[in-house]
PDB file of N, CA and C in Angstrom:
ATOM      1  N   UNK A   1       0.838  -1.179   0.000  1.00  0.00           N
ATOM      2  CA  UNK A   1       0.000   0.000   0.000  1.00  0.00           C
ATOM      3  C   UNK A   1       0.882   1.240   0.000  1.00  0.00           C
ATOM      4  N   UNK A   2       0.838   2.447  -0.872  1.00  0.00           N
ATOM      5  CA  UNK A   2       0.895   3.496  -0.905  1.00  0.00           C
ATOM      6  C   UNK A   2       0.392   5.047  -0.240  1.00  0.00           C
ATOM      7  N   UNK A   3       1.669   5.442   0.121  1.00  0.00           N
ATOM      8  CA  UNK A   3       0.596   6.696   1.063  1.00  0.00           C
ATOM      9  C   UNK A   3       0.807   8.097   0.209  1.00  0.00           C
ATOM     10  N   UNK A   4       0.113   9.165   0.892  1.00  0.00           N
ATOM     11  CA  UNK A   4       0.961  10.311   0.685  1.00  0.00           C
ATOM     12  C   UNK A   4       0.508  11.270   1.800  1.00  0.00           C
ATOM     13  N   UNK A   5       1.005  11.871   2.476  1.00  0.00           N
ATOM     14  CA  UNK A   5       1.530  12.840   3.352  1.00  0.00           C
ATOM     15  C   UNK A   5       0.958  14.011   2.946  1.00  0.00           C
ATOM     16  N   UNK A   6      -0.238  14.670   3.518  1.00  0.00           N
ATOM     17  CA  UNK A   6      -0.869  16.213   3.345  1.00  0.00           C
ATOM     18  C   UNK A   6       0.462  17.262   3.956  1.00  0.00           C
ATOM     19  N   UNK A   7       0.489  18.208   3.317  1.00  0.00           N
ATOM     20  CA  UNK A   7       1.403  18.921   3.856  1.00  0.00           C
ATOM     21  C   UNK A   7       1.192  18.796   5.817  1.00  0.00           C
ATOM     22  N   UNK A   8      -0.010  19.201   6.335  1.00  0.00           N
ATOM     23  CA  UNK A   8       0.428  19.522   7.483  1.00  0.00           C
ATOM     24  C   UNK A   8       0.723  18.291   8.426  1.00  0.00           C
ATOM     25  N   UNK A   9       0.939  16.641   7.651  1.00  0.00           N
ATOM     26  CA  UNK A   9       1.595  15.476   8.603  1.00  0.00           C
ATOM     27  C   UNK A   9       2.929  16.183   8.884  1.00  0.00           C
ATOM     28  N   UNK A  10       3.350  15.401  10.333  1.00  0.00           N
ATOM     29  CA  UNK A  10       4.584  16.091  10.944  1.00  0.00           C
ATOM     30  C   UNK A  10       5.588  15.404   9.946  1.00  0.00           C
ATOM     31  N   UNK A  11       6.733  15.954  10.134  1.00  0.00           N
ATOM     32  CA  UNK A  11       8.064  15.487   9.493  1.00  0.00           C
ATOM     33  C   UNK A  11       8.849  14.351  10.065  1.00  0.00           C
ATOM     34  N   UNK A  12       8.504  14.204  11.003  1.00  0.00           N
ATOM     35  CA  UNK A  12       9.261  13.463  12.017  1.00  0.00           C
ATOM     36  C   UNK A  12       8.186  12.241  12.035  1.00  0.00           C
ATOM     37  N   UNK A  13       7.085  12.130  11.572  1.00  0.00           N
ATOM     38  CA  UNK A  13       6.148  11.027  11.234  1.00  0.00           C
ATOM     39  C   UNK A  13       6.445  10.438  10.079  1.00  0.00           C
ATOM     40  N   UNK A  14       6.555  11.529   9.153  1.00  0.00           N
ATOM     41  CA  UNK A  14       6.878  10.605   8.137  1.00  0.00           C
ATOM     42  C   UNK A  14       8.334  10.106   7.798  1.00  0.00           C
ATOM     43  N   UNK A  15       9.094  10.777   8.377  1.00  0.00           N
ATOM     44  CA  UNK A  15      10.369   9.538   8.698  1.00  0.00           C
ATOM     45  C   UNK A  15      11.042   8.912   9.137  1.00  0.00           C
ATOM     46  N   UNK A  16       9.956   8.463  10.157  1.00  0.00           N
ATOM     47  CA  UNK A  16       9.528   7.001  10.848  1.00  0.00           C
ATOM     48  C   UNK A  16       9.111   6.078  10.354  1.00  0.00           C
ATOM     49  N   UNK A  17       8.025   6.429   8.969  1.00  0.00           N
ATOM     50  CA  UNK A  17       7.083   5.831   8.580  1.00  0.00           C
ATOM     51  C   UNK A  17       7.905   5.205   7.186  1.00  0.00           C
ATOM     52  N   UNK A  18       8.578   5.960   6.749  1.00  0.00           N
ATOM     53  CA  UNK A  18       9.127   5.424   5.765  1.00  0.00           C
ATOM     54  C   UNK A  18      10.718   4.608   6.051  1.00  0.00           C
ATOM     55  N   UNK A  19      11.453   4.784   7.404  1.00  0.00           N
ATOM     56  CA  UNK A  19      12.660   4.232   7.622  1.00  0.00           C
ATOM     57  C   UNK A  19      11.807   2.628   8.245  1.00  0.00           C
ATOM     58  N   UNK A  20      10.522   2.859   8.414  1.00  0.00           N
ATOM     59  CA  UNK A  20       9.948   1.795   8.627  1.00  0.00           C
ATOM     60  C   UNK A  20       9.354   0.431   7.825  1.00  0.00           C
ATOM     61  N   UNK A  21       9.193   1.127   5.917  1.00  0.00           N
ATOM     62  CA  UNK A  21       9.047   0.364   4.923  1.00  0.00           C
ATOM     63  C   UNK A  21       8.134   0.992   4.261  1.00  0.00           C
ATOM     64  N   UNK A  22       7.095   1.784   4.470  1.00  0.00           N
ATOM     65  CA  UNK A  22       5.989   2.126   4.128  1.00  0.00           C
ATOM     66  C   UNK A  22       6.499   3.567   3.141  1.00  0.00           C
ATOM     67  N   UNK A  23       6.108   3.184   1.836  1.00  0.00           N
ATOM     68  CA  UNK A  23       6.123   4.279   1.204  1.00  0.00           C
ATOM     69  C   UNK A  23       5.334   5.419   0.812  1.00  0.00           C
ATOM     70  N   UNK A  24       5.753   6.329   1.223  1.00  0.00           N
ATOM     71  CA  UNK A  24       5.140   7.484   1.792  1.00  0.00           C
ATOM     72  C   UNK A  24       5.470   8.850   0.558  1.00  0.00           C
ATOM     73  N   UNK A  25       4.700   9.309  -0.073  1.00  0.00           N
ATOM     74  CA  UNK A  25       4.500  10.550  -0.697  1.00  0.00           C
ATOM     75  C   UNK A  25       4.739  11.752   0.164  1.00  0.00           C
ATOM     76  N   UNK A  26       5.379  12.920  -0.193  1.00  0.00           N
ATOM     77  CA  UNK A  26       5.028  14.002   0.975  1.00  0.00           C
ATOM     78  C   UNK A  26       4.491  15.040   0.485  1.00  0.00           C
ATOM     79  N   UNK A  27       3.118  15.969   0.446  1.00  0.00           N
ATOM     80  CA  UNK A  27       2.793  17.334  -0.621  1.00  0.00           C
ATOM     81  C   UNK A  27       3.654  18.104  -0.146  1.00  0.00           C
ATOM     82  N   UNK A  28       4.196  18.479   1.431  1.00  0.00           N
ATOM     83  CA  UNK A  28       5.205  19.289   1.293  1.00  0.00           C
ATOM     84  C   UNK A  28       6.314  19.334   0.639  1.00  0.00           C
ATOM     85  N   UNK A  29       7.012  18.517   0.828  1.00  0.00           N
ATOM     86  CA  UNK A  29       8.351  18.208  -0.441  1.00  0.00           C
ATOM     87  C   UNK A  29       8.234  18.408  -1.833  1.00  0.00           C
ATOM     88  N   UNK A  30       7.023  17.998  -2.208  1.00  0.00           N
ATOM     89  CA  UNK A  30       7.036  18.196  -3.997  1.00  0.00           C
ATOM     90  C   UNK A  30       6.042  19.190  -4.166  1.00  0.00           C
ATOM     91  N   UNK A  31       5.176  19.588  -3.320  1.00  0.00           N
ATOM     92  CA  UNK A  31       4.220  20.487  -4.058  1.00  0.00           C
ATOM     93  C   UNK A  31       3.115  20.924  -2.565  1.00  0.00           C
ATOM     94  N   UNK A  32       3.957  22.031  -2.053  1.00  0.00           N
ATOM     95  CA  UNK A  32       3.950  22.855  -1.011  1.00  0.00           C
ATOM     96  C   UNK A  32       2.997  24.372  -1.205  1.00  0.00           C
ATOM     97  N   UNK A  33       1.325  23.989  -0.353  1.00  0.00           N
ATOM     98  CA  UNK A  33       1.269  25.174  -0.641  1.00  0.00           C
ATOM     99  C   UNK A  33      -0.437  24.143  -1.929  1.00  0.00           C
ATOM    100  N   UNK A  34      -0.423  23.649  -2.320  1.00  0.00           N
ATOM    101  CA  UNK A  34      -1.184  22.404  -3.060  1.00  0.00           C
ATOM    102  C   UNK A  34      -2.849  22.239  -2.351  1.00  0.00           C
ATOM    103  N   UNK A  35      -3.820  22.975  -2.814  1.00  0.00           N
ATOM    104  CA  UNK A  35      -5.517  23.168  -2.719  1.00  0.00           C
ATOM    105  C   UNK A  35      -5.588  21.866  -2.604  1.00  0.00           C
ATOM    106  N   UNK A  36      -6.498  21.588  -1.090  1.00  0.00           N
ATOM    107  CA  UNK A  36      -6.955  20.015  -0.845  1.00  0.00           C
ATOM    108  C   UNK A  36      -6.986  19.524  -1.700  1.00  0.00           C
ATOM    109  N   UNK A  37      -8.135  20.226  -2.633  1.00  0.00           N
ATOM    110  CA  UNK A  37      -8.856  19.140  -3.688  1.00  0.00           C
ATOM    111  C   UNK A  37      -8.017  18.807  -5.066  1.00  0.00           C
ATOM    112  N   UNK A  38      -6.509  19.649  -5.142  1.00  0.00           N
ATOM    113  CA  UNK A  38      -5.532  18.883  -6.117  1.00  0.00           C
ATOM    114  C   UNK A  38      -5.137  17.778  -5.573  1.00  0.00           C
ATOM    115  N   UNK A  39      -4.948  17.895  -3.795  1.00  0.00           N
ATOM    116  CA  UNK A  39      -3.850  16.410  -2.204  1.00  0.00           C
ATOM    117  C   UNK A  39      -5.160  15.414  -3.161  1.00  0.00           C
ATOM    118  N   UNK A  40      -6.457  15.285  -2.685  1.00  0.00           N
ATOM    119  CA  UNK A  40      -7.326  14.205  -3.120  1.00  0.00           C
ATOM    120  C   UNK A  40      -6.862  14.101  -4.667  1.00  0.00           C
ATOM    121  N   UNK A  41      -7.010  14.904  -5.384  1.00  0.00           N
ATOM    122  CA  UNK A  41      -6.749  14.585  -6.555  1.00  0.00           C
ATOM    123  C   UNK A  41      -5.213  13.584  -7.108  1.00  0.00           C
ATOM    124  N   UNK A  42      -4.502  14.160  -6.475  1.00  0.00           N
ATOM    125  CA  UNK A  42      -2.704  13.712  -6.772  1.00  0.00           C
ATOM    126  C   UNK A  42      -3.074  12.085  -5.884  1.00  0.00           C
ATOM    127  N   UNK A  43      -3.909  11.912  -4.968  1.00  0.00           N
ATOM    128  CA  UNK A  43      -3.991  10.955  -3.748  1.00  0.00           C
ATOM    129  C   UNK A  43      -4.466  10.116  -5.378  1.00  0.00           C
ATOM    130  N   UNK A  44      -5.818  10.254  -5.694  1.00  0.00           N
ATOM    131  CA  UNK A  44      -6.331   8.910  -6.709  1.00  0.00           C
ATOM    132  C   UNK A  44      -5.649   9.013  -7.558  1.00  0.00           C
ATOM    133  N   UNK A  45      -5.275   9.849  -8.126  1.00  0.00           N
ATOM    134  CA  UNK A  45      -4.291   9.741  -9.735  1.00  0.00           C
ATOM    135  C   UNK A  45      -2.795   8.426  -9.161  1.00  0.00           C
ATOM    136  N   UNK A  46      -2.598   8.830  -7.965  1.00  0.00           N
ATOM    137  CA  UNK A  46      -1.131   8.253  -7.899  1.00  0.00           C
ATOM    138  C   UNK A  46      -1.073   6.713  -7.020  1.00  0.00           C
ATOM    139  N   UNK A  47      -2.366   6.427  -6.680  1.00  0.00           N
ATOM    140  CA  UNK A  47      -3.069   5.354  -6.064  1.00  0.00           C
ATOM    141  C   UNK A  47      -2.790   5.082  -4.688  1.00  0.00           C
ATOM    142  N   UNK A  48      -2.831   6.124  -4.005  1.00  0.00           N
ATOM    143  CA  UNK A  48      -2.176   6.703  -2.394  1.00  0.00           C
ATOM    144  C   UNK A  48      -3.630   6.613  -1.542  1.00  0.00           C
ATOM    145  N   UNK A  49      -3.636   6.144  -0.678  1.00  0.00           N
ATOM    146  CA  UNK A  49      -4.032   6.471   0.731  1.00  0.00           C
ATOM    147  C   UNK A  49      -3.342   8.365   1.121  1.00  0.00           C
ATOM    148  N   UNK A  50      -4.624   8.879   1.953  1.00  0.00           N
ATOM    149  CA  UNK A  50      -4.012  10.524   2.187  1.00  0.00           C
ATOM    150  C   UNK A  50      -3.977   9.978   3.526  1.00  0.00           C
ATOM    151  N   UNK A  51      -2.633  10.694   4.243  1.00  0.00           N
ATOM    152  CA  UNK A  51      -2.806  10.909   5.772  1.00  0.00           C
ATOM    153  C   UNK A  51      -2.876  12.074   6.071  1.00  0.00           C
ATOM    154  N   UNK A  52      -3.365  12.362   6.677  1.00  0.00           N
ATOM    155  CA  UNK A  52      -4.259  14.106   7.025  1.00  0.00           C
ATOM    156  C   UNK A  52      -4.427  14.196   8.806  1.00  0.00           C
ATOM    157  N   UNK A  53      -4.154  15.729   8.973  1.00  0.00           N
ATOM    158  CA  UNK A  53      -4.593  16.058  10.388  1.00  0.00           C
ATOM    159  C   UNK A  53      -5.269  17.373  10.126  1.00  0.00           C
ATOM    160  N   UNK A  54      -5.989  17.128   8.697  1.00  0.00           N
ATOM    161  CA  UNK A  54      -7.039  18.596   8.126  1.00  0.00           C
ATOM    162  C   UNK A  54      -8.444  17.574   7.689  1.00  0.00           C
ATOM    163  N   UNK A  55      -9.084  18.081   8.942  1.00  0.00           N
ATOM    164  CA  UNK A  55     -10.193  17.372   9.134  1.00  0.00           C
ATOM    165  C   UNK A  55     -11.408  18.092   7.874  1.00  0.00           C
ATOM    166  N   UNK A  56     -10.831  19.235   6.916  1.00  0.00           N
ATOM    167  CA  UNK A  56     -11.290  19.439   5.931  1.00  0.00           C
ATOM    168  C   UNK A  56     -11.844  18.526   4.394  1.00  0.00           C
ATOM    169  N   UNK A  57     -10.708  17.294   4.844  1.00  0.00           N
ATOM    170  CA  UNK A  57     -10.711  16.151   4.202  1.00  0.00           C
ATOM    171  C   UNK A  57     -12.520  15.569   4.072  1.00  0.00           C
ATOM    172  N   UNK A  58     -13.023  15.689   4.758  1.00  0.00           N
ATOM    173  CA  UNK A  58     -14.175  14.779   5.287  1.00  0.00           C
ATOM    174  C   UNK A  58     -15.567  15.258   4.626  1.00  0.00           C
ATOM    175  N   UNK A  59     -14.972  17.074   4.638  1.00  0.00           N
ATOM    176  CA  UNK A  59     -15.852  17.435   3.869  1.00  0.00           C
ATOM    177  C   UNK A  59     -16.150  17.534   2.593  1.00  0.00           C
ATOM    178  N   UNK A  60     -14.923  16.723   1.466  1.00  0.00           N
ATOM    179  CA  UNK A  60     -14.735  17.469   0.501  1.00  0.00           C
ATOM    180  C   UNK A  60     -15.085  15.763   0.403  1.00  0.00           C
ATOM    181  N   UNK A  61     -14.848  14.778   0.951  1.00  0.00           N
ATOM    182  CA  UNK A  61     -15.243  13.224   0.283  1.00  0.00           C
ATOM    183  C   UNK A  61     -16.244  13.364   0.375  1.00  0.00           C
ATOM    184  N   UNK A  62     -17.060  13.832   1.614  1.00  0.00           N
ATOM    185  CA  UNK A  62     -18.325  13.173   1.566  1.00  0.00           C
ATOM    186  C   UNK A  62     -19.574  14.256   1.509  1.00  0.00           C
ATOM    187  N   UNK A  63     -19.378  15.362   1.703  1.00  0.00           N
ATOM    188  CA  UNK A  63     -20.680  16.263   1.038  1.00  0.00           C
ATOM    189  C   UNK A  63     -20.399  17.126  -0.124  1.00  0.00           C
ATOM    190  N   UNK A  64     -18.843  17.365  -0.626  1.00  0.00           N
ATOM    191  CA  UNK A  64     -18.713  17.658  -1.872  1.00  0.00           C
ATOM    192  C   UNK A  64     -18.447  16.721  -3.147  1.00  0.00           C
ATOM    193  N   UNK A  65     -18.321  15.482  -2.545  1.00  0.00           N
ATOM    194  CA  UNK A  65     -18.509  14.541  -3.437  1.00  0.00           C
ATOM    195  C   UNK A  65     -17.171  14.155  -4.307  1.00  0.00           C
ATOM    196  N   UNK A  66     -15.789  14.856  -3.415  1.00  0.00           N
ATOM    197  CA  UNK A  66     -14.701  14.697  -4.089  1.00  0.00           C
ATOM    198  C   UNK A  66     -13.919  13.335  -4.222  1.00  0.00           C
ATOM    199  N   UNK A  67     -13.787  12.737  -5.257  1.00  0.00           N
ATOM    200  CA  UNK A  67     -12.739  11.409  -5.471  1.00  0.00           C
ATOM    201  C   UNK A  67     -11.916  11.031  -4.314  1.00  0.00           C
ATOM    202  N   UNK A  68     -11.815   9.985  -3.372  1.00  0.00           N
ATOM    203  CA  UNK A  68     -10.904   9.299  -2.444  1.00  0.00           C
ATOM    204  C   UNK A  68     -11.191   8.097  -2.755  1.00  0.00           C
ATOM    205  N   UNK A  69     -11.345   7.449  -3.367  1.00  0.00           N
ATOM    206  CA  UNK A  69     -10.944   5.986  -3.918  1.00  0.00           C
ATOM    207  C   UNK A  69      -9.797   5.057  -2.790  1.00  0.00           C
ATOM    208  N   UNK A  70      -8.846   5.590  -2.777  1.00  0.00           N
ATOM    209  CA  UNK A  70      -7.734   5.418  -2.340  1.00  0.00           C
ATOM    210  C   UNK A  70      -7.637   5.387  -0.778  1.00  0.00           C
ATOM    211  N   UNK A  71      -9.069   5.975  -0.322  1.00  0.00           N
ATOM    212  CA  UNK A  71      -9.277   6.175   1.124  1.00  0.00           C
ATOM    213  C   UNK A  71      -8.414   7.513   1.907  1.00  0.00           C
ATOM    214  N   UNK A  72      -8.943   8.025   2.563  1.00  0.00           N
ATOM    215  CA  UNK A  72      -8.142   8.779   3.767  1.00  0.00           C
ATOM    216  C   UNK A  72      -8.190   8.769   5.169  1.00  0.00           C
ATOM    217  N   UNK A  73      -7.308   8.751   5.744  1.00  0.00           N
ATOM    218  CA  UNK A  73      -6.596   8.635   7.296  1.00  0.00           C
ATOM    219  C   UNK A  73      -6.500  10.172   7.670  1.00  0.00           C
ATOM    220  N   UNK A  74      -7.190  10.865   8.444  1.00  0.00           N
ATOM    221  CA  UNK A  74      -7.442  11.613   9.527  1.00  0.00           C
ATOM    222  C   UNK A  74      -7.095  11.082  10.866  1.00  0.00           C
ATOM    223  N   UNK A  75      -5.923  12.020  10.743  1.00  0.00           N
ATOM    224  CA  UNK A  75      -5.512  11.955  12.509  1.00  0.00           C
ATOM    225  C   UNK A  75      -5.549  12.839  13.352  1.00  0.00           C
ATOM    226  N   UNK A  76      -6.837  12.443  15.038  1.00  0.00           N
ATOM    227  CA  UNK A  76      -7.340  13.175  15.308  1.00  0.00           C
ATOM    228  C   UNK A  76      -7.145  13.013  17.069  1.00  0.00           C
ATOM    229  N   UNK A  77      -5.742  13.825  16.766  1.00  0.00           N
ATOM    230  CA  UNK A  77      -5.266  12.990  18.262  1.00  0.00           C
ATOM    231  C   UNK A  77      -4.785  14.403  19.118  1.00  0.00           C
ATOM    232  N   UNK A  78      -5.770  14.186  20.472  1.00  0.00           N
ATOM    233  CA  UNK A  78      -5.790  15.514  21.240  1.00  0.00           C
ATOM    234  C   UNK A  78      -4.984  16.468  21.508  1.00  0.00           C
ATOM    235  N   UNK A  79      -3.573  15.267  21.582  1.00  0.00           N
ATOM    236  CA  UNK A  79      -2.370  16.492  22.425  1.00  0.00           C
ATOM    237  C   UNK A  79      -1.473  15.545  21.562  1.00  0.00           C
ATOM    238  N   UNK A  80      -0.695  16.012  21.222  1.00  0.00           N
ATOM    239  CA  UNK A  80       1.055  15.175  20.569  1.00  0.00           C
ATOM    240  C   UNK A  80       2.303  15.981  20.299  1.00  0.00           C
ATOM    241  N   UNK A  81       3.377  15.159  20.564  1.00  0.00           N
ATOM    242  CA  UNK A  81       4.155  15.494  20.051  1.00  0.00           C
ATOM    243  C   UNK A  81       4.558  14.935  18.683  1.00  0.00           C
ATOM    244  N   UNK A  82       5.606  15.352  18.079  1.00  0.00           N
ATOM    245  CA  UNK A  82       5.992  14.532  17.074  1.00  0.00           C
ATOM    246  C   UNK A  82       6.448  13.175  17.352  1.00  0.00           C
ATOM    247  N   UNK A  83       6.603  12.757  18.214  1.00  0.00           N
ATOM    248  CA  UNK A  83       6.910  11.186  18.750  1.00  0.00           C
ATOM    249  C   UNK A  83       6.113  10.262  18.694  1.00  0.00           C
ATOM    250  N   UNK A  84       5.139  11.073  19.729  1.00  0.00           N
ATOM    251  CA  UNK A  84       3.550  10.316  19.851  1.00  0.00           C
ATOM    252  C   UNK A  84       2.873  10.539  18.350  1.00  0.00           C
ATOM    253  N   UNK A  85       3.187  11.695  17.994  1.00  0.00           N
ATOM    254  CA  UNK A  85       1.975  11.631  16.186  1.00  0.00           C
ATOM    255  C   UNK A  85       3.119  10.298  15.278  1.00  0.00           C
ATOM    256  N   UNK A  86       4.271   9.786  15.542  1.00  0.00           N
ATOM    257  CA  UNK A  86       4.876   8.790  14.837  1.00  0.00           C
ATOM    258  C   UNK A  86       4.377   7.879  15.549  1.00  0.00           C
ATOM    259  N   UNK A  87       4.304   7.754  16.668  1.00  0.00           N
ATOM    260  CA  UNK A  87       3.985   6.657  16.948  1.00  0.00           C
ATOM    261  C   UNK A  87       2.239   5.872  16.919  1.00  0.00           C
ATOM    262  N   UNK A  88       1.612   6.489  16.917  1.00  0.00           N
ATOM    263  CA  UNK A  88       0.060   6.391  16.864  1.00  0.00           C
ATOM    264  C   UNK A  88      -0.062   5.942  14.829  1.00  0.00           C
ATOM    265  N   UNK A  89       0.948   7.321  14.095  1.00  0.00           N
ATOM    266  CA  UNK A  89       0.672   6.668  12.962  1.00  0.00           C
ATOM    267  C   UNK A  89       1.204   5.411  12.382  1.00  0.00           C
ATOM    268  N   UNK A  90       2.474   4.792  13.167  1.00  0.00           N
ATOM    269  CA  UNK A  90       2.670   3.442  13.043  1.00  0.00           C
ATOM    270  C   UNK A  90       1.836   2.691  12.800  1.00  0.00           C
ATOM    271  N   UNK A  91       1.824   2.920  14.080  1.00  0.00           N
ATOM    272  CA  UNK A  91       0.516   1.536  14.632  1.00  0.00           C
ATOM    273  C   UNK A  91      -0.562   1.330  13.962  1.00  0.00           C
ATOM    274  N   UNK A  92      -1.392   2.381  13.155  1.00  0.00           N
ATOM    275  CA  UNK A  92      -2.136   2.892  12.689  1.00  0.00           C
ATOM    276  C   UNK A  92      -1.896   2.478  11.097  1.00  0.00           C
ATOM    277  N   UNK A  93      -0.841   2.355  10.908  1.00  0.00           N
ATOM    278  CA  UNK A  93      -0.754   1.651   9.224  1.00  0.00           C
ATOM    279  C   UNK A  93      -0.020   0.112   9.058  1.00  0.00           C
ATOM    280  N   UNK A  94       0.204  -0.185  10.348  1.00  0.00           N
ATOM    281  CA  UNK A  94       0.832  -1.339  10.812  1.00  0.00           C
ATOM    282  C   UNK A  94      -0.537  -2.277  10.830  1.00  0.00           C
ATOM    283  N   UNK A  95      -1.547  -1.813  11.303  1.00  0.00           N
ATOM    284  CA  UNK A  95      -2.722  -2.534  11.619  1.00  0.00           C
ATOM    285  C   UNK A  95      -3.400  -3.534  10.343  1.00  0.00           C
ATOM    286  N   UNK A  96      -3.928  -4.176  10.468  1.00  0.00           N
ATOM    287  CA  UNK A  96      -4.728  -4.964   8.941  1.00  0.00           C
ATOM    288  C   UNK A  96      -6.301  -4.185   8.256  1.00  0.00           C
ATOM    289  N   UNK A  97      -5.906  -2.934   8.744  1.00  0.00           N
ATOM    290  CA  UNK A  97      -7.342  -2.531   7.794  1.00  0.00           C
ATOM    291  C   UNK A  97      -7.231  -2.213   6.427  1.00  0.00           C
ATOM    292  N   UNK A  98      -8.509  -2.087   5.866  1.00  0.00           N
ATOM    293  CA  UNK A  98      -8.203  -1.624   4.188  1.00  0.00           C
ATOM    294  C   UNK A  98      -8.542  -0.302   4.158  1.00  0.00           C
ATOM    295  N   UNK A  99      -7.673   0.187   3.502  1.00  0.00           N
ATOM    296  CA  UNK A  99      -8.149   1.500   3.736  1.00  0.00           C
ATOM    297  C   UNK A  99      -9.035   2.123   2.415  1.00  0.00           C
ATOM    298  N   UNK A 100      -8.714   1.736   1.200  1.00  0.00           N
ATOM    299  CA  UNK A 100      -9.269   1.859  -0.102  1.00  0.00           C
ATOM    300  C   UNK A 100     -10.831   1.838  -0.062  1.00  0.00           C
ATOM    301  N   UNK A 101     -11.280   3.194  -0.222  1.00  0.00           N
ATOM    302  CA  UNK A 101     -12.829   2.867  -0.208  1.00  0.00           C
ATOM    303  C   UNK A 101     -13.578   3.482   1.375  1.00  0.00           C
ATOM    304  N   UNK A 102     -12.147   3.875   2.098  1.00  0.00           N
ATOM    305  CA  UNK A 102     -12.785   3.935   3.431  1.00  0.00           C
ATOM    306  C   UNK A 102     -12.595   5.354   3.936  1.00  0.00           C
ATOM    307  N   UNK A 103     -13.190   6.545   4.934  1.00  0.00           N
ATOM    308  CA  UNK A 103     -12.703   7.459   5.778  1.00  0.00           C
ATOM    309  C   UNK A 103     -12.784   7.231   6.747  1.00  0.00           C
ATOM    310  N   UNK A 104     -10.798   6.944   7.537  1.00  0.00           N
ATOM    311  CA  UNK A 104     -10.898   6.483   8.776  1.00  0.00           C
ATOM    312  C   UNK A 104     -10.488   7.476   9.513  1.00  0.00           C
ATOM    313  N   UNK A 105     -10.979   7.657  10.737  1.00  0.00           N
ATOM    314  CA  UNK A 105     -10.503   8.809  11.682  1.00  0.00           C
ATOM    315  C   UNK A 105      -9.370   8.182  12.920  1.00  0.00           C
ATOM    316  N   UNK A 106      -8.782   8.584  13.481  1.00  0.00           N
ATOM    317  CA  UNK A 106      -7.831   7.606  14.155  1.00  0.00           C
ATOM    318  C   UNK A 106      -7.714   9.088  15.662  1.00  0.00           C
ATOM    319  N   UNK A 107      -8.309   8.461  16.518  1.00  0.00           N
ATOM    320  CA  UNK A 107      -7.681   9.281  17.349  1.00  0.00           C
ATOM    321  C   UNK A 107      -6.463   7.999  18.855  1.00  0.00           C
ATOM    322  N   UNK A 108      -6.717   8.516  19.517  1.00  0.00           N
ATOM    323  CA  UNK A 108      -5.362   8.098  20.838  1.00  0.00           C
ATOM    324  C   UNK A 108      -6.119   6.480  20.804  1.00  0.00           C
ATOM    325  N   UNK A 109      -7.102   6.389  20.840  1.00  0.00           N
ATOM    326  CA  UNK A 109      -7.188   4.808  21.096  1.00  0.00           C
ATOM    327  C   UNK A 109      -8.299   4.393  20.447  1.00  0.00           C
ATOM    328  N   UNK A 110      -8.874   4.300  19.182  1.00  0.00           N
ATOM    329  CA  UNK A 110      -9.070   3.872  18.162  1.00  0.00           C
ATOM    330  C   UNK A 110      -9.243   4.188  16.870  1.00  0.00           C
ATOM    331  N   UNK A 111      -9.697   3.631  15.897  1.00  0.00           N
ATOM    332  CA  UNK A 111      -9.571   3.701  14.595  1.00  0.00           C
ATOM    333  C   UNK A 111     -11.264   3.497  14.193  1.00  0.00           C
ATOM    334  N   UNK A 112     -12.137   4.705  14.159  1.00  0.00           N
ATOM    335  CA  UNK A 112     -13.245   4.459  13.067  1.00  0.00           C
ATOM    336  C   UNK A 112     -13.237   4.175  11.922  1.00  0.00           C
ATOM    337  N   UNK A 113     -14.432   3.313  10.871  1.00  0.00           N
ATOM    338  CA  UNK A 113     -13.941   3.261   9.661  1.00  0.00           C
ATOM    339  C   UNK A 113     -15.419   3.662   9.002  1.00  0.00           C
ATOM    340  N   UNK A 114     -15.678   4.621   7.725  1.00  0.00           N
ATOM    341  CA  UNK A 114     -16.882   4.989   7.218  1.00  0.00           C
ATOM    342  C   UNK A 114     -16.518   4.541   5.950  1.00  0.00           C
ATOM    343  N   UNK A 115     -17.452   4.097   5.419  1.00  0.00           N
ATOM    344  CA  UNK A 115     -17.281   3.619   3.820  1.00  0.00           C
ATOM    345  C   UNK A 115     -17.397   5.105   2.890  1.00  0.00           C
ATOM    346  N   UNK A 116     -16.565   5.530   2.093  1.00  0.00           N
ATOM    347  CA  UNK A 116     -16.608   6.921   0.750  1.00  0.00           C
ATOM    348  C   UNK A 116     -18.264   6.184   0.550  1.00  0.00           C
ATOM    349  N   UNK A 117     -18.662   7.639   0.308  1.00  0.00           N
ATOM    350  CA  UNK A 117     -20.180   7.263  -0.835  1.00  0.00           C
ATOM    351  C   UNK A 117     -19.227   7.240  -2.144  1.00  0.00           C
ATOM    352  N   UNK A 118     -20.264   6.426  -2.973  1.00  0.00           N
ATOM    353  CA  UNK A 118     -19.967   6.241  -4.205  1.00  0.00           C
ATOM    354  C   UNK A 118     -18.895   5.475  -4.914  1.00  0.00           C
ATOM    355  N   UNK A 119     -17.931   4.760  -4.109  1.00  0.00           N
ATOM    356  CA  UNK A 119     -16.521   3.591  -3.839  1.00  0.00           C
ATOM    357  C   UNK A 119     -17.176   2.063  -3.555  1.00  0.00           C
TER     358      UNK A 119
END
């Protein structure tokens, strides 16, 4: 599985996540500054899972009707540091869910899963 990294995932998450195996896209690195709805867009074109802590995401799958195929991960975790936001997102892509098709919210101790309309 394929990810990609909304600009505002921490830095220090995602390279954890990738010294960990998981290949990880970043919008900050290549395209900083990038309108949600291009992140969803670049997310299905490039066949990525989004990880997001822009709970804006939610609105644009599911009452604007925008393309996530690919699913997105919202992380919605009260207090963190960059340690704890690596470590929660480990665990969190370490786990056996599918994410394709799904909007999951992930806060400190679990993982909701909503099916995309229209996926």
């Amino acid at each position: 599985m394929k990810f990609v990294a909304d600009e505002n995932f921490p830095g220090y998450a995602l390279r954890v996540l990738r010294a960990s195996g998981f290949e990880v896209a970043s919008i900050a690195e290549s395209n900083p500054g990038l309108a949600d709805t291009e992140v969803l867009a670049f997310a299905s074109a490039t066949g990525r899972t989004l990880l997001t802590f822009d709970k804006d995401f939610g609105d644009l799958a599911f009452h604007q009707g925008k393309a996530a195929s690919y699913g997105v991960i919202l992380f919605r975790i009260a207090s963190f540091s960059p340690e704890e936001a690596a470590e929660v997102a480990l665990a969190t892509l370490r786990s056996d869910v599918v994410w394709a098709g799904h909007f999951c919210v992930v806060n400190d101790r679990k993982i909701r899963i909503t099916r995309l309309p229209g996926v």
